[in-house]
Protein backbone atom coordinates (compact mmCIF):
# COMPACT_ATOMS: atom_id res chain seq x y z
CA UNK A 1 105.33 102.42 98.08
CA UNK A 2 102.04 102.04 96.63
CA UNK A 3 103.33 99.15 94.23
CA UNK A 4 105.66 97.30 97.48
CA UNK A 5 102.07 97.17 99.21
CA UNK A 6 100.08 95.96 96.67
CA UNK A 7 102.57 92.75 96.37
CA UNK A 8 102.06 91.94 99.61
CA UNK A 9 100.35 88.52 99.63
CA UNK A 10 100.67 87.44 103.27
CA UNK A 11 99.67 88.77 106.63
CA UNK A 12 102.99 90.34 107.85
CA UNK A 13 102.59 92.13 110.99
CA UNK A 14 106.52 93.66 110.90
CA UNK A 15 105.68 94.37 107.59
CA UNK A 16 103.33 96.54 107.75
CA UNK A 17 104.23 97.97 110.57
CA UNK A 18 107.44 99.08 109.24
CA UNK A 19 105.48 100.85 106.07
CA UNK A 20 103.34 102.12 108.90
CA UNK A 21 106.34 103.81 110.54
CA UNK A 22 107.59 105.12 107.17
CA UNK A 23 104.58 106.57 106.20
CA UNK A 24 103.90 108.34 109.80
CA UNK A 25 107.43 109.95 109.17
CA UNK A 26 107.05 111.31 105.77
CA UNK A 27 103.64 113.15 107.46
CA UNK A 28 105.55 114.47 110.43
CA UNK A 29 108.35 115.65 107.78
CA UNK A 30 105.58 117.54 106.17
CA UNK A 31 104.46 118.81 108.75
CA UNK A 32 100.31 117.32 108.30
CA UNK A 33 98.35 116.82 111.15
CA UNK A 34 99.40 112.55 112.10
CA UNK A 35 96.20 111.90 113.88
CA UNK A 36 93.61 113.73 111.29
CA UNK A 37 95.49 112.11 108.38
CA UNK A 38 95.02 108.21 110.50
CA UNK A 39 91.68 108.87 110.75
CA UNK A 40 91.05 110.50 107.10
CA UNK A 41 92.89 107.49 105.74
CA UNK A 42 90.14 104.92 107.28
CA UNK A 43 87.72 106.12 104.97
CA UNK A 44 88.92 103.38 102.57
CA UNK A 45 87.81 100.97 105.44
CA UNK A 46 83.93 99.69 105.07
CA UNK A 47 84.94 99.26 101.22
CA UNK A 48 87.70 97.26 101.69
CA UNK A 49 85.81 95.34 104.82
CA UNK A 50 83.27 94.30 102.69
CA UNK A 51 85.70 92.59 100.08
CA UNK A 52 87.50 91.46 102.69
CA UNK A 53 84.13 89.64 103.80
CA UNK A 54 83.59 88.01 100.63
CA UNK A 55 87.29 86.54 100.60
CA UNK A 56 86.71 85.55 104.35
CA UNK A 57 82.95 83.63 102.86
CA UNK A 58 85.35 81.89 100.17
CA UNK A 59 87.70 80.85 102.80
CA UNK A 60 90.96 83.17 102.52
CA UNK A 61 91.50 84.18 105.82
CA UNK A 62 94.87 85.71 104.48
CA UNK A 63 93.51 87.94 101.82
CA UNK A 64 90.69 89.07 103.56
CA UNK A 65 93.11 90.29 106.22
CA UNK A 66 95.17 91.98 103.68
CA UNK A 67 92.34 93.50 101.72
CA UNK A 68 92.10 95.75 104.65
CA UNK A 69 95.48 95.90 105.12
CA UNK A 70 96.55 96.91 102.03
CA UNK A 71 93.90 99.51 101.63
CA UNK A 72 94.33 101.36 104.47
CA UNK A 73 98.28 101.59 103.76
CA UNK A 74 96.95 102.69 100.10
CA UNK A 75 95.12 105.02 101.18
CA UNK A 76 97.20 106.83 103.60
CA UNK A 77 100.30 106.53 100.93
CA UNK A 78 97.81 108.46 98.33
CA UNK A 79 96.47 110.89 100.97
CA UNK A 80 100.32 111.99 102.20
CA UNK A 81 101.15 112.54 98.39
CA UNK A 82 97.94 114.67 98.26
CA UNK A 83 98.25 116.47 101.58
CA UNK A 84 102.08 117.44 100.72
CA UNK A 85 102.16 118.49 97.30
CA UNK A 86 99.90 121.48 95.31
CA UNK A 87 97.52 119.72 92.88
CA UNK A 88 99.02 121.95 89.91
CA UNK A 89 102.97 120.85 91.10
CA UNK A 90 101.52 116.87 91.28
CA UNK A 91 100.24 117.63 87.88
CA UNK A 92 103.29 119.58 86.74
CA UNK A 93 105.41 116.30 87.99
CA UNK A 94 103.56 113.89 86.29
CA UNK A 95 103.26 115.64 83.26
CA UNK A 96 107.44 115.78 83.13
CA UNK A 97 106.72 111.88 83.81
CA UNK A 98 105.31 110.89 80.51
CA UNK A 99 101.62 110.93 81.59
CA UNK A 100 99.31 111.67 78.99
CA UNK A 101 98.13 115.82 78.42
CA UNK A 102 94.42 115.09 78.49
CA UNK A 103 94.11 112.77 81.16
CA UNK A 104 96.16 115.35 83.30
CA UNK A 105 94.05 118.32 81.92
CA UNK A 106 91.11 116.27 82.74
CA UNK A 107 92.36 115.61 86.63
CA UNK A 108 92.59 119.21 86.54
CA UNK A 109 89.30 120.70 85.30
CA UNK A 110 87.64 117.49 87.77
CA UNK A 111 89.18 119.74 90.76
CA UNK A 112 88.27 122.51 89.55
CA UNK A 113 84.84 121.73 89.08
CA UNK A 114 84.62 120.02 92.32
CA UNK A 115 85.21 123.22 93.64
CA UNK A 116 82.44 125.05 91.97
CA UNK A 117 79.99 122.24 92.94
CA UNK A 118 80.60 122.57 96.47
CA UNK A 119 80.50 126.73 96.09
CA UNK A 120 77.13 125.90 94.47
CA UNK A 121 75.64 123.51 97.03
CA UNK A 122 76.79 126.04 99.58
CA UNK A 123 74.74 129.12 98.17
CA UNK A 124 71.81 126.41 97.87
CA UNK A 125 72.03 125.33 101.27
CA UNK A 126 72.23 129.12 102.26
CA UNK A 127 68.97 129.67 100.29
CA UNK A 128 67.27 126.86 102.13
CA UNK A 129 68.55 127.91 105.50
CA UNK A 130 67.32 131.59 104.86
CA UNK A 131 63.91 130.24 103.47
CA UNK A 132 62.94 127.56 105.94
CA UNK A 133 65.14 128.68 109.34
CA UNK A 134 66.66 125.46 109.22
CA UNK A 135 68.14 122.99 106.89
CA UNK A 136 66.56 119.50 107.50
CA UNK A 137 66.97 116.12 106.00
CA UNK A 138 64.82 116.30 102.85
CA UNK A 139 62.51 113.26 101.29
CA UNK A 140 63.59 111.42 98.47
CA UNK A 141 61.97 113.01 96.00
CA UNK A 142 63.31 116.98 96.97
CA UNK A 143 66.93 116.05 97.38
CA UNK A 144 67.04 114.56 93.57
CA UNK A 145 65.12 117.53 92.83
CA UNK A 146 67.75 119.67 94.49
CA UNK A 147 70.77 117.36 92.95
CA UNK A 148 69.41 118.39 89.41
CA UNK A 149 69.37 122.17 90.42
CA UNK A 150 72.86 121.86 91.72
CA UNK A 151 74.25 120.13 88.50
CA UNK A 152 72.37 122.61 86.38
CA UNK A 153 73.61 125.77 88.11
CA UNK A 154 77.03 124.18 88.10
CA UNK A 155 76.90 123.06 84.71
CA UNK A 156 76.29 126.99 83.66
CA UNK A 157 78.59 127.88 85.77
CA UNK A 158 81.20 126.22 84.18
CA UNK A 159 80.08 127.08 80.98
CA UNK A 160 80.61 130.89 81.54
CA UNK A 161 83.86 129.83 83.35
CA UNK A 162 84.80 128.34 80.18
CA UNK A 163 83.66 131.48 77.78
CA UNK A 164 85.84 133.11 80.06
CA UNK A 165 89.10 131.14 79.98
CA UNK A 166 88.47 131.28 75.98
CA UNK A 167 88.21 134.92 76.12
CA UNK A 168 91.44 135.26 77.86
CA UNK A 169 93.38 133.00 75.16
CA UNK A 170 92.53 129.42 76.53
CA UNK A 171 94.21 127.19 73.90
CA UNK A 172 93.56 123.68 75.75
CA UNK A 173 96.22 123.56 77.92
CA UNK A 174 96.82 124.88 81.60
CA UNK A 175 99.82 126.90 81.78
CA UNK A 176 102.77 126.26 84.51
CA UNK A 177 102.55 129.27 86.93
CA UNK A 178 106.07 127.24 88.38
CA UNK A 179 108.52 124.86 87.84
CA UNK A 180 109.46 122.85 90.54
CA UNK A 181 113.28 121.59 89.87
CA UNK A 182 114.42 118.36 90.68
CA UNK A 183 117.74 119.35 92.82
CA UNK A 184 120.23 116.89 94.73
CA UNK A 185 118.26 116.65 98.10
CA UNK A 186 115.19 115.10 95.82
CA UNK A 187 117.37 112.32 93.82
CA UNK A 188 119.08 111.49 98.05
CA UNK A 189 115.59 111.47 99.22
CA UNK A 190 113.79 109.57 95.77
CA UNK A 191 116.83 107.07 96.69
CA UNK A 192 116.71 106.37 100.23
CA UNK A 193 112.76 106.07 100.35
CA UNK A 194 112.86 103.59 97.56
CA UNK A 195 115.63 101.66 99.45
CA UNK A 196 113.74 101.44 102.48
CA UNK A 197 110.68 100.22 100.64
CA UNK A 198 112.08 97.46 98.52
CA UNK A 199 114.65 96.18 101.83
CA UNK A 200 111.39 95.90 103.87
CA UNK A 201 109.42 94.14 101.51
CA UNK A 202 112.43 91.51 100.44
CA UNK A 203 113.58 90.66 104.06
CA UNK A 204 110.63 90.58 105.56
CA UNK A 205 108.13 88.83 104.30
């Protein structure tokens, strides 16, 4: 899907109205909330508006309109991949893929540590709240004051998380709690999706 939309060159409203469709079946299939993931999906939107400005300043109407277009369909493709399949299963997949072991093991420890960045900004916050009564917008100067005691806390954080994983007999790679097989209903599914895909994009535009 993602590779269909990005060779879309012209403004095709059937087009992408079709992918639209598509897409807004796959999320009902799995069951994700349509209206939250259309709206989560837009957040793509003032990026790709303001490339789409400088095309419109150069005089391509067509891209500028399809900058937009094509990031918003990005987007949502990405986000129902995300929102309907674990992290560690994505990772598992593309790992049986070919994809490189470290940049994987990187994408990992990134999520991770995402995690433990927001568990530390929420304990700050908490501090702040319980110091001050209320949490207000803070000057300049405070907030990267607080950004540096977030990333320091975080960074020891995940330093003893590390110790720890070490401890227990880390040896650089992230085991496979499960294996996901690929049965028949996948391969009838992998084949009618890509069908779809390619048949819009060749008789349609």
């Amino acid at each position: 899907m993602l590779l269909a939309i990005a060779s879309i060159h012209r403004p095709g409203g059937l087009l992408v109205a079709v992918y639209l469709v598509l897409l807004l079946i796959c999320a009902g299939a799995a069951r994700l909330p349509v209206p939250r993931v259309l709206a989560t999906a837009a957040v793509v939107l003032p990026f790709a508006f303001t490339l789409g400005v400088v095309s419109f300043l150069s005089g391509d109407r067509d891209r500028a309109v399809m900058v937009m277009v094509r990031g918003y369909l990005s987007s949502l493709t990405a986000l129902l991949l995300v929102g309907s399949t674990p992290l560690p299963e994505l990772l598992g997949g593309l790992g049986r893929l070919g994809a490189p072991a470290f940049l994987l093991q990187v994408m990992q420890f990134l999520y991770r540590y995402l995690m433990v960045l927001r568990e530390e900004a929420g304990a700050m916050r908490d501090a702040a709240a319980s110091r001050a009564g209320s949490v207000r917008i803070l000057e300049f100067q405070k907030a990267a004051a607080a950004a540096g005691v977030l990333f320091a806390r975080a960074h020891a954080r995940a330093q003893a998380i590390h110790r720890a994983m070490v401890a227990r007999g880390f040896d650089g790679r992230m085991p496979a709690f499960r294996h996901v097989p690929f049965r028949i209903a996948d391969g009838i599914f992998v084949a009618v999706s890509v069908s779809l895909v390619v048949a819009a994009r060749v008789l349609l535009v």
